[in-house]
PDB file of N, CA and C in Angstrom:
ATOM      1  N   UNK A   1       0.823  -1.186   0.000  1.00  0.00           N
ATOM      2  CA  UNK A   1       0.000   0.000   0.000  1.00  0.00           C
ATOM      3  C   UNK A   1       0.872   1.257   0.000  1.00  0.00           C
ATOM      4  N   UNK A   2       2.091   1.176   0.675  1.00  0.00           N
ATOM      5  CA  UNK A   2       2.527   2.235   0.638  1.00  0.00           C
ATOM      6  C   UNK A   2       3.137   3.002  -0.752  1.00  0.00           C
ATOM      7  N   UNK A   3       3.893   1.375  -1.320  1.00  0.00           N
ATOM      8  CA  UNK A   3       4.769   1.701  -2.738  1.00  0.00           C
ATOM      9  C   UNK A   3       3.486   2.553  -3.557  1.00  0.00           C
ATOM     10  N   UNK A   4       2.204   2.091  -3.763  1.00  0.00           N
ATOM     11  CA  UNK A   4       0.959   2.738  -3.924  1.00  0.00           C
ATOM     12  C   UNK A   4       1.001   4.235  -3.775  1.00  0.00           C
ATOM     13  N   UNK A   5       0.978   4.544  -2.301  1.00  0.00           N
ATOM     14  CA  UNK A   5       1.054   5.651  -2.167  1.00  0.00           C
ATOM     15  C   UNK A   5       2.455   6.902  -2.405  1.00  0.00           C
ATOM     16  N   UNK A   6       3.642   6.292  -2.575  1.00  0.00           N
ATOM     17  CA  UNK A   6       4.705   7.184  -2.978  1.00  0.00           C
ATOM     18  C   UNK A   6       4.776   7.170  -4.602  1.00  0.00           C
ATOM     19  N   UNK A   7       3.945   6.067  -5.311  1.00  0.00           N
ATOM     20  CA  UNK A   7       3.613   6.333  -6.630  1.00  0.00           C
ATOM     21  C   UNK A   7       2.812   7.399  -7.225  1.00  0.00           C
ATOM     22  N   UNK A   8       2.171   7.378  -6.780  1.00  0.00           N
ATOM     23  CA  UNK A   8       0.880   8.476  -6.704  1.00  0.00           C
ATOM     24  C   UNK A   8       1.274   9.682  -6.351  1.00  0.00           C
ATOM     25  N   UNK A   9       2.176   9.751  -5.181  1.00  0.00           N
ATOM     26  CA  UNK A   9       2.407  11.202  -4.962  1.00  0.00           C
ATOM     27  C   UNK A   9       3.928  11.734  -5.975  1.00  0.00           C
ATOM     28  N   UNK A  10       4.374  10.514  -6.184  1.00  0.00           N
ATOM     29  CA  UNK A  10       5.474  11.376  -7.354  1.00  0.00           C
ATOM     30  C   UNK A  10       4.683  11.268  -8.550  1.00  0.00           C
ATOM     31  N   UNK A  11       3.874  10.873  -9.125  1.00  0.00           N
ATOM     32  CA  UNK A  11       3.019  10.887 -10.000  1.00  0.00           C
ATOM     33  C   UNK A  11       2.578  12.761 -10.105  1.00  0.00           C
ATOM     34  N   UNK A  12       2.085  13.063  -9.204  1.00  0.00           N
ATOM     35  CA  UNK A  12       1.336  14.090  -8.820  1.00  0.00           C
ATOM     36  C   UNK A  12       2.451  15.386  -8.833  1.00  0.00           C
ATOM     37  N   UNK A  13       3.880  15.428  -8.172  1.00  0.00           N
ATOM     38  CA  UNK A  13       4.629  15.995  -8.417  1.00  0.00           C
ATOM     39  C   UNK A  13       5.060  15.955 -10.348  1.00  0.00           C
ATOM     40  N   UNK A  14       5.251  15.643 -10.750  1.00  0.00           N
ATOM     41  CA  UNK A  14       5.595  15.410 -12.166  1.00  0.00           C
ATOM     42  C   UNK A  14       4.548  16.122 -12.835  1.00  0.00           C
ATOM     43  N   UNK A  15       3.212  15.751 -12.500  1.00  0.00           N
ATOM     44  CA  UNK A  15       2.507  16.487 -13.349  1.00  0.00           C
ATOM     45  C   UNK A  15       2.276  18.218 -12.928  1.00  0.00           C
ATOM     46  N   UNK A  16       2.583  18.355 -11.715  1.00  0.00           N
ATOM     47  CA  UNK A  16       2.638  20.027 -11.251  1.00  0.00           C
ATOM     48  C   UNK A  16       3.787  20.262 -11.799  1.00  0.00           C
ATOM     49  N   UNK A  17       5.138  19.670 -11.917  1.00  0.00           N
ATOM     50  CA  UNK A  17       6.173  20.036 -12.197  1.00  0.00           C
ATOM     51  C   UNK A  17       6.414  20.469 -13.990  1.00  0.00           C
ATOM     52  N   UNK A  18       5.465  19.603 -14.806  1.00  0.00           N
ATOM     53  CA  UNK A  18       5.094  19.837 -15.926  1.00  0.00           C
ATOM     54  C   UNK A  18       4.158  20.966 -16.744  1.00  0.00           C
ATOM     55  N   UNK A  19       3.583  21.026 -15.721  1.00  0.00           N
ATOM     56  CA  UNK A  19       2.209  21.910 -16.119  1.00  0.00           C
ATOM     57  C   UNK A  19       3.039  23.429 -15.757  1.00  0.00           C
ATOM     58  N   UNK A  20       3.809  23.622 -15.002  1.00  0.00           N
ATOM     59  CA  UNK A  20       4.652  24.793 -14.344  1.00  0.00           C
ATOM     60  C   UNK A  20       5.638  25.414 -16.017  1.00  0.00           C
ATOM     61  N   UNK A  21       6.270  23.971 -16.372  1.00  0.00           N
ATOM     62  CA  UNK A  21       6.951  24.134 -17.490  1.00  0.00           C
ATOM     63  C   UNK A  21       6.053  25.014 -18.936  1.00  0.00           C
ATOM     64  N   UNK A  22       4.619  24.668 -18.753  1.00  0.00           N
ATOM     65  CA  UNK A  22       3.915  24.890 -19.970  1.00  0.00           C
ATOM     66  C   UNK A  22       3.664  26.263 -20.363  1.00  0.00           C
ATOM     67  N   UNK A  23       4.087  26.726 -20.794  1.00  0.00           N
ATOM     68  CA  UNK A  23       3.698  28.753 -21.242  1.00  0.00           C
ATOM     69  C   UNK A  23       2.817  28.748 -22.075  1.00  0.00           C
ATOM     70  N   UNK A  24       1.796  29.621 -22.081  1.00  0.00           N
ATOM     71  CA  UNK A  24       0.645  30.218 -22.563  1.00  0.00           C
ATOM     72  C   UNK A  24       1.071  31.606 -23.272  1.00  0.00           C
ATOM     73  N   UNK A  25       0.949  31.340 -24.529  1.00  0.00           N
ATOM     74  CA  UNK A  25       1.932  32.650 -25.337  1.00  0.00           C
ATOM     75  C   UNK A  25       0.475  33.200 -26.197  1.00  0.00           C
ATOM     76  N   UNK A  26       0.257  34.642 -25.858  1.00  0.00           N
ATOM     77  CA  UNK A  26      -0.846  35.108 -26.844  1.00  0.00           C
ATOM     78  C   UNK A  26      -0.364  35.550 -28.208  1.00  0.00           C
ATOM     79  N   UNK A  27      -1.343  35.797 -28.751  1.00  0.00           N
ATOM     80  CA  UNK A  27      -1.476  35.523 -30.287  1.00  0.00           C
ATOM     81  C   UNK A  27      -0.244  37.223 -30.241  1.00  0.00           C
ATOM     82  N   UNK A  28      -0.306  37.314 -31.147  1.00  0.00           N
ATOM     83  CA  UNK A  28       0.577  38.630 -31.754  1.00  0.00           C
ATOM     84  C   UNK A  28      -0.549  39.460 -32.331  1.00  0.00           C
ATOM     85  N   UNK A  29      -0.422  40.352 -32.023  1.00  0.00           N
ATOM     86  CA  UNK A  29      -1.399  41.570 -32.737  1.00  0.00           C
ATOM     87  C   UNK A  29      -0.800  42.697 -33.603  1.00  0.00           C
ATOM     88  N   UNK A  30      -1.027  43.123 -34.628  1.00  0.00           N
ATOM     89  CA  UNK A  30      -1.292  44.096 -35.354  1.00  0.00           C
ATOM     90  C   UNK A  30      -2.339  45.208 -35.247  1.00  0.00           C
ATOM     91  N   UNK A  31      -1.688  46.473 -35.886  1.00  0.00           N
ATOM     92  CA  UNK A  31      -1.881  47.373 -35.921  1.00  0.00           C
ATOM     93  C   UNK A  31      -2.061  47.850 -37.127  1.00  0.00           C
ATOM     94  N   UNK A  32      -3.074  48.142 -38.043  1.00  0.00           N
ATOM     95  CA  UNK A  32      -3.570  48.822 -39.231  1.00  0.00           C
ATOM     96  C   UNK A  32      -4.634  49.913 -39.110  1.00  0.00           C
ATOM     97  N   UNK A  33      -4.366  50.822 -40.124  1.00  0.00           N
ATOM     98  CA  UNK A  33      -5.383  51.775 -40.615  1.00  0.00           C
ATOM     99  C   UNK A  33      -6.651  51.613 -40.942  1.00  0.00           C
ATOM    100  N   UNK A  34      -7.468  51.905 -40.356  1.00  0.00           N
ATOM    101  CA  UNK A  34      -9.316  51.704 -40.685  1.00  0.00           C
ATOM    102  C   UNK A  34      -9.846  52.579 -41.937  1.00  0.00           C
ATOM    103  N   UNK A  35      -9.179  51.469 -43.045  1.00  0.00           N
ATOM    104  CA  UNK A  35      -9.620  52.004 -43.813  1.00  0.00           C
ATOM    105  C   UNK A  35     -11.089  52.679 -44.416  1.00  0.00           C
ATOM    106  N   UNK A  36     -12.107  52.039 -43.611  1.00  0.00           N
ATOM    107  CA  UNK A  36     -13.018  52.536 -43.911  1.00  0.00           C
ATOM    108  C   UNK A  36     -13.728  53.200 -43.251  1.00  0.00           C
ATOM    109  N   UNK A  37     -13.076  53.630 -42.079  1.00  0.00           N
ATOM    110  CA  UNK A  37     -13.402  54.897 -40.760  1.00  0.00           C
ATOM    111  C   UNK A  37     -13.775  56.090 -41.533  1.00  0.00           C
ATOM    112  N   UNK A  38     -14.400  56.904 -41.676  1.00  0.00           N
ATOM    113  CA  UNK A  38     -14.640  58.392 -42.038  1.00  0.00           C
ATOM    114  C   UNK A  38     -15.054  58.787 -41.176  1.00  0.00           C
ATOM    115  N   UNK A  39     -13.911  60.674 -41.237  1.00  0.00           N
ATOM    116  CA  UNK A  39     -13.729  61.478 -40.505  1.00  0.00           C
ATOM    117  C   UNK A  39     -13.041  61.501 -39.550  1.00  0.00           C
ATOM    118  N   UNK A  40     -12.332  62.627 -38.815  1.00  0.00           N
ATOM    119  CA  UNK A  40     -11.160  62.576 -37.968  1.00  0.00           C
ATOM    120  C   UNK A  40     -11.754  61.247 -36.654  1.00  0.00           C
ATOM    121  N   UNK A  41     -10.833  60.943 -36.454  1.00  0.00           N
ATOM    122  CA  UNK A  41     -11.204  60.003 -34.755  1.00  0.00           C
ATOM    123  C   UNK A  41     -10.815  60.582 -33.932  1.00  0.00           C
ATOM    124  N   UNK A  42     -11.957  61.001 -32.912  1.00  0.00           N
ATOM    125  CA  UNK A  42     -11.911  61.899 -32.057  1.00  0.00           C
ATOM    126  C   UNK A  42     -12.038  61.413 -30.888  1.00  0.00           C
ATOM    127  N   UNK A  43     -12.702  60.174 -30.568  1.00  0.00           N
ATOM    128  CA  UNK A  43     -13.095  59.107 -29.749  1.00  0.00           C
ATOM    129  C   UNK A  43     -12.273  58.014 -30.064  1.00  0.00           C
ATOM    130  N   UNK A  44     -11.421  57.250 -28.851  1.00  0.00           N
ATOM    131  CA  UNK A  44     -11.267  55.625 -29.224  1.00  0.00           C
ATOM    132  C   UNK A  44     -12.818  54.853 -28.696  1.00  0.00           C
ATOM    133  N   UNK A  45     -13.654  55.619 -28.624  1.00  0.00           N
ATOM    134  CA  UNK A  45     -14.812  54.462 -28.659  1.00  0.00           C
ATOM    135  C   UNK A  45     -15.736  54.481 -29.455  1.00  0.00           C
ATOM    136  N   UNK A  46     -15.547  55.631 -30.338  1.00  0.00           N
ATOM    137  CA  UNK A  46     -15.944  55.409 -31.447  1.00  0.00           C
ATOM    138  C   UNK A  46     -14.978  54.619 -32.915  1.00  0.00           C
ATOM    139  N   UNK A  47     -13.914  54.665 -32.739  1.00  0.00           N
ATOM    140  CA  UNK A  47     -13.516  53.636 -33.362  1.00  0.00           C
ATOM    141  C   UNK A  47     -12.898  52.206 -32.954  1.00  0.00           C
ATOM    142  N   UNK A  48     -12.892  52.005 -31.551  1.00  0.00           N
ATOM    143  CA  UNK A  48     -13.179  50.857 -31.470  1.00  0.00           C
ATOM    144  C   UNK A  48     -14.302  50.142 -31.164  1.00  0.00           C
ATOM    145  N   UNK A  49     -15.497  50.762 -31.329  1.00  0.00           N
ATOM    146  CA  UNK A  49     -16.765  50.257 -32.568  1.00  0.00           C
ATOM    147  C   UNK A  49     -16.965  49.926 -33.544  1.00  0.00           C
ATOM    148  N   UNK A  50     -16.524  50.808 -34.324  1.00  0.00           N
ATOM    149  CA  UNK A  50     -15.950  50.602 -35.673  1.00  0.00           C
ATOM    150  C   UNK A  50     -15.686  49.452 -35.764  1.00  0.00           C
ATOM    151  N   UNK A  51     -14.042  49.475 -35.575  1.00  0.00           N
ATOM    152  CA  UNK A  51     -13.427  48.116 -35.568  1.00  0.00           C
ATOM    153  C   UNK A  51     -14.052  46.237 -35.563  1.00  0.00           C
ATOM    154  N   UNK A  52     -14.860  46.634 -34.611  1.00  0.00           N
ATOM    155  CA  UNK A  52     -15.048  45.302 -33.783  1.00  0.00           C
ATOM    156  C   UNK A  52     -16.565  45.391 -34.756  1.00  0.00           C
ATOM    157  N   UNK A  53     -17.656  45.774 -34.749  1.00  0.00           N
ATOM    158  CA  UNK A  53     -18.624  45.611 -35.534  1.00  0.00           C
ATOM    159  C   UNK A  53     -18.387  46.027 -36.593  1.00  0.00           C
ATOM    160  N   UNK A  54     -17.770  46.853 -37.531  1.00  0.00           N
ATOM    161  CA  UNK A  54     -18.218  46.658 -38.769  1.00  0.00           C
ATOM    162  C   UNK A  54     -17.001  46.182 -39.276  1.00  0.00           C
ATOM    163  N   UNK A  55     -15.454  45.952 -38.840  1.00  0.00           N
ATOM    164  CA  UNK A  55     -14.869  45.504 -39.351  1.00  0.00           C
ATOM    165  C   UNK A  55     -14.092  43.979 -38.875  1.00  0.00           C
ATOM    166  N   UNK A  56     -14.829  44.011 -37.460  1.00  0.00           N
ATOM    167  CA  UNK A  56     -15.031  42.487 -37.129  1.00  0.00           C
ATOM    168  C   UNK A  56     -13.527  41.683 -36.635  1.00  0.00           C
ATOM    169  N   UNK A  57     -12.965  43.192 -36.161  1.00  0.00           N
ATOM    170  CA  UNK A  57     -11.720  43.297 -35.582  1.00  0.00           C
ATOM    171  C   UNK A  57     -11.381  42.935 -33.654  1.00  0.00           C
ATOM    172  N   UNK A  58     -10.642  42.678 -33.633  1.00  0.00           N
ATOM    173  CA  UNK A  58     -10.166  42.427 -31.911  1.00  0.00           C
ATOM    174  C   UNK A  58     -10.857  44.086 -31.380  1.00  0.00           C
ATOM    175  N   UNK A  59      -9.850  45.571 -31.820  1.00  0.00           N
ATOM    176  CA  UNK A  59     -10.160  46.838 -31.061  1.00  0.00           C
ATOM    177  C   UNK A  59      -9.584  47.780 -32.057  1.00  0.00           C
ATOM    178  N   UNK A  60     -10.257  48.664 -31.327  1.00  0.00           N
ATOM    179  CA  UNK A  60      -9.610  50.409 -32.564  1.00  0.00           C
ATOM    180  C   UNK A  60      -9.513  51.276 -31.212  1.00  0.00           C
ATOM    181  N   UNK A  61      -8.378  52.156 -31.735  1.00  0.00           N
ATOM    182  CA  UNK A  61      -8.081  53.449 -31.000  1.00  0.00           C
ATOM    183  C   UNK A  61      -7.152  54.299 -31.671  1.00  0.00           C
ATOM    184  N   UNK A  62      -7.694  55.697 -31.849  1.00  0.00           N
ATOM    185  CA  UNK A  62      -7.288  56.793 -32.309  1.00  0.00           C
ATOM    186  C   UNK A  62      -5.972  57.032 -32.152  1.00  0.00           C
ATOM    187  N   UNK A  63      -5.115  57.445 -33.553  1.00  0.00           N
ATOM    188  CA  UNK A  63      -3.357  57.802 -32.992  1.00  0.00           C
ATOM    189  C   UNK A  63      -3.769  59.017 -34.189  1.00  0.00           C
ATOM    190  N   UNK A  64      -3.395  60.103 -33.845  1.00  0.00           N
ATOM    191  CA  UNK A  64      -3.280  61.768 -34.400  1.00  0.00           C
ATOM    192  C   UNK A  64      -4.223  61.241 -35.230  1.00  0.00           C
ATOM    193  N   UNK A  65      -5.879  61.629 -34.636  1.00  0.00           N
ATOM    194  CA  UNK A  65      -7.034  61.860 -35.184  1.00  0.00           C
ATOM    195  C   UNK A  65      -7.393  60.524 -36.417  1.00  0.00           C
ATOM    196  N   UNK A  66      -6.755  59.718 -36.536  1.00  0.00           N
ATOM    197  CA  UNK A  66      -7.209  59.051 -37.387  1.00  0.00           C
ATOM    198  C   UNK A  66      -7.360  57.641 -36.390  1.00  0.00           C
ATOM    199  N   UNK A  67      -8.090  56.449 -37.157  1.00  0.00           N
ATOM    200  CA  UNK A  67      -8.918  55.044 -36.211  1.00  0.00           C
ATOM    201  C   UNK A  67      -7.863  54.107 -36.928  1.00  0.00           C
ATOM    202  N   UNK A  68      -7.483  53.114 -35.457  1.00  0.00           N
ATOM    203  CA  UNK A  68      -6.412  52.071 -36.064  1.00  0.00           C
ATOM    204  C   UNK A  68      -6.897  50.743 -35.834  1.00  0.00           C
ATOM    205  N   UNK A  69      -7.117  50.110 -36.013  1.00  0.00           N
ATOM    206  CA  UNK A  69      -7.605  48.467 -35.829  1.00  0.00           C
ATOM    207  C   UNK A  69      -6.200  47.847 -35.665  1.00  0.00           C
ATOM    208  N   UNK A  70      -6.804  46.700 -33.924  1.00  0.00           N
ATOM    209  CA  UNK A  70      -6.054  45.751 -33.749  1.00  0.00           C
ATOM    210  C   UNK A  70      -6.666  44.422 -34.375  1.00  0.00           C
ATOM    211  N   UNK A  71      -5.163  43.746 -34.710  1.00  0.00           N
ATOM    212  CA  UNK A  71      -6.110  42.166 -34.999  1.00  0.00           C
ATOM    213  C   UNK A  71      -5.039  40.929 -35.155  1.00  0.00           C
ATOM    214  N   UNK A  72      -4.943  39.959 -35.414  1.00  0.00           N
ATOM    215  CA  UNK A  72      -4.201  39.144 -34.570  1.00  0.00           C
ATOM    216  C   UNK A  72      -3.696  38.579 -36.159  1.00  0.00           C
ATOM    217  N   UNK A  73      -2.304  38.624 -35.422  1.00  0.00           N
ATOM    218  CA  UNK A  73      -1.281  38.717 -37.100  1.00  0.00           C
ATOM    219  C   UNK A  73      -1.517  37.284 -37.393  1.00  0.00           C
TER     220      UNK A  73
END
Protein backbone atom coordinates (compact mmCIF):
# COMPACT_ATOMS: atom_id res chain seq x y z
CA UNK A 1 0.00 0.00 0.00
CA UNK A 2 2.53 2.23 0.64
CA UNK A 3 4.77 1.70 -2.74
CA UNK A 4 0.96 2.74 -3.92
CA UNK A 5 1.05 5.65 -2.17
CA UNK A 6 4.70 7.18 -2.98
CA UNK A 7 3.61 6.33 -6.63
CA UNK A 8 0.88 8.48 -6.70
CA UNK A 9 2.41 11.20 -4.96
CA UNK A 10 5.47 11.38 -7.35
CA UNK A 11 3.02 10.89 -10.00
CA UNK A 12 1.34 14.09 -8.82
CA UNK A 13 4.63 15.99 -8.42
CA UNK A 14 5.59 15.41 -12.17
CA UNK A 15 2.51 16.49 -13.35
CA UNK A 16 2.64 20.03 -11.25
CA UNK A 17 6.17 20.04 -12.20
CA UNK A 18 5.09 19.84 -15.93
CA UNK A 19 2.21 21.91 -16.12
CA UNK A 20 4.65 24.79 -14.34
CA UNK A 21 6.95 24.13 -17.49
CA UNK A 22 3.91 24.89 -19.97
CA UNK A 23 3.70 28.75 -21.24
CA UNK A 24 0.64 30.22 -22.56
CA UNK A 25 1.93 32.65 -25.34
CA UNK A 26 -0.85 35.11 -26.84
CA UNK A 27 -1.48 35.52 -30.29
CA UNK A 28 0.58 38.63 -31.75
CA UNK A 29 -1.40 41.57 -32.74
CA UNK A 30 -1.29 44.10 -35.35
CA UNK A 31 -1.88 47.37 -35.92
CA UNK A 32 -3.57 48.82 -39.23
CA UNK A 33 -5.38 51.78 -40.61
CA UNK A 34 -9.32 51.70 -40.69
CA UNK A 35 -9.62 52.00 -43.81
CA UNK A 36 -13.02 52.54 -43.91
CA UNK A 37 -13.40 54.90 -40.76
CA UNK A 38 -14.64 58.39 -42.04
CA UNK A 39 -13.73 61.48 -40.50
CA UNK A 40 -11.16 62.58 -37.97
CA UNK A 41 -11.20 60.00 -34.76
CA UNK A 42 -11.91 61.90 -32.06
CA UNK A 43 -13.10 59.11 -29.75
CA UNK A 44 -11.27 55.63 -29.22
CA UNK A 45 -14.81 54.46 -28.66
CA UNK A 46 -15.94 55.41 -31.45
CA UNK A 47 -13.52 53.64 -33.36
CA UNK A 48 -13.18 50.86 -31.47
CA UNK A 49 -16.76 50.26 -32.57
CA UNK A 50 -15.95 50.60 -35.67
CA UNK A 51 -13.43 48.12 -35.57
CA UNK A 52 -15.05 45.30 -33.78
CA UNK A 53 -18.62 45.61 -35.53
CA UNK A 54 -18.22 46.66 -38.77
CA UNK A 55 -14.87 45.50 -39.35
CA UNK A 56 -15.03 42.49 -37.13
CA UNK A 57 -11.72 43.30 -35.58
CA UNK A 58 -10.17 42.43 -31.91
CA UNK A 59 -10.16 46.84 -31.06
CA UNK A 60 -9.61 50.41 -32.56
CA UNK A 61 -8.08 53.45 -31.00
CA UNK A 62 -7.29 56.79 -32.31
CA UNK A 63 -3.36 57.80 -32.99
CA UNK A 64 -3.28 61.77 -34.40
CA UNK A 65 -7.03 61.86 -35.18
CA UNK A 66 -7.21 59.05 -37.39
CA UNK A 67 -8.92 55.04 -36.21
CA UNK A 68 -6.41 52.07 -36.06
CA UNK A 69 -7.60 48.47 -35.83
CA UNK A 70 -6.05 45.75 -33.75
CA UNK A 71 -6.11 42.17 -35.00
CA UNK A 72 -4.20 39.14 -34.57
CA UNK A 73 -1.28 38.72 -37.10
Amino acid sequence: MEKKSVAALSFLFLVLFVAQEIVVTEARTCEHLADTYRGPCLTNASCDDHCKNKAHLISGTCHNYKCFCTQNC
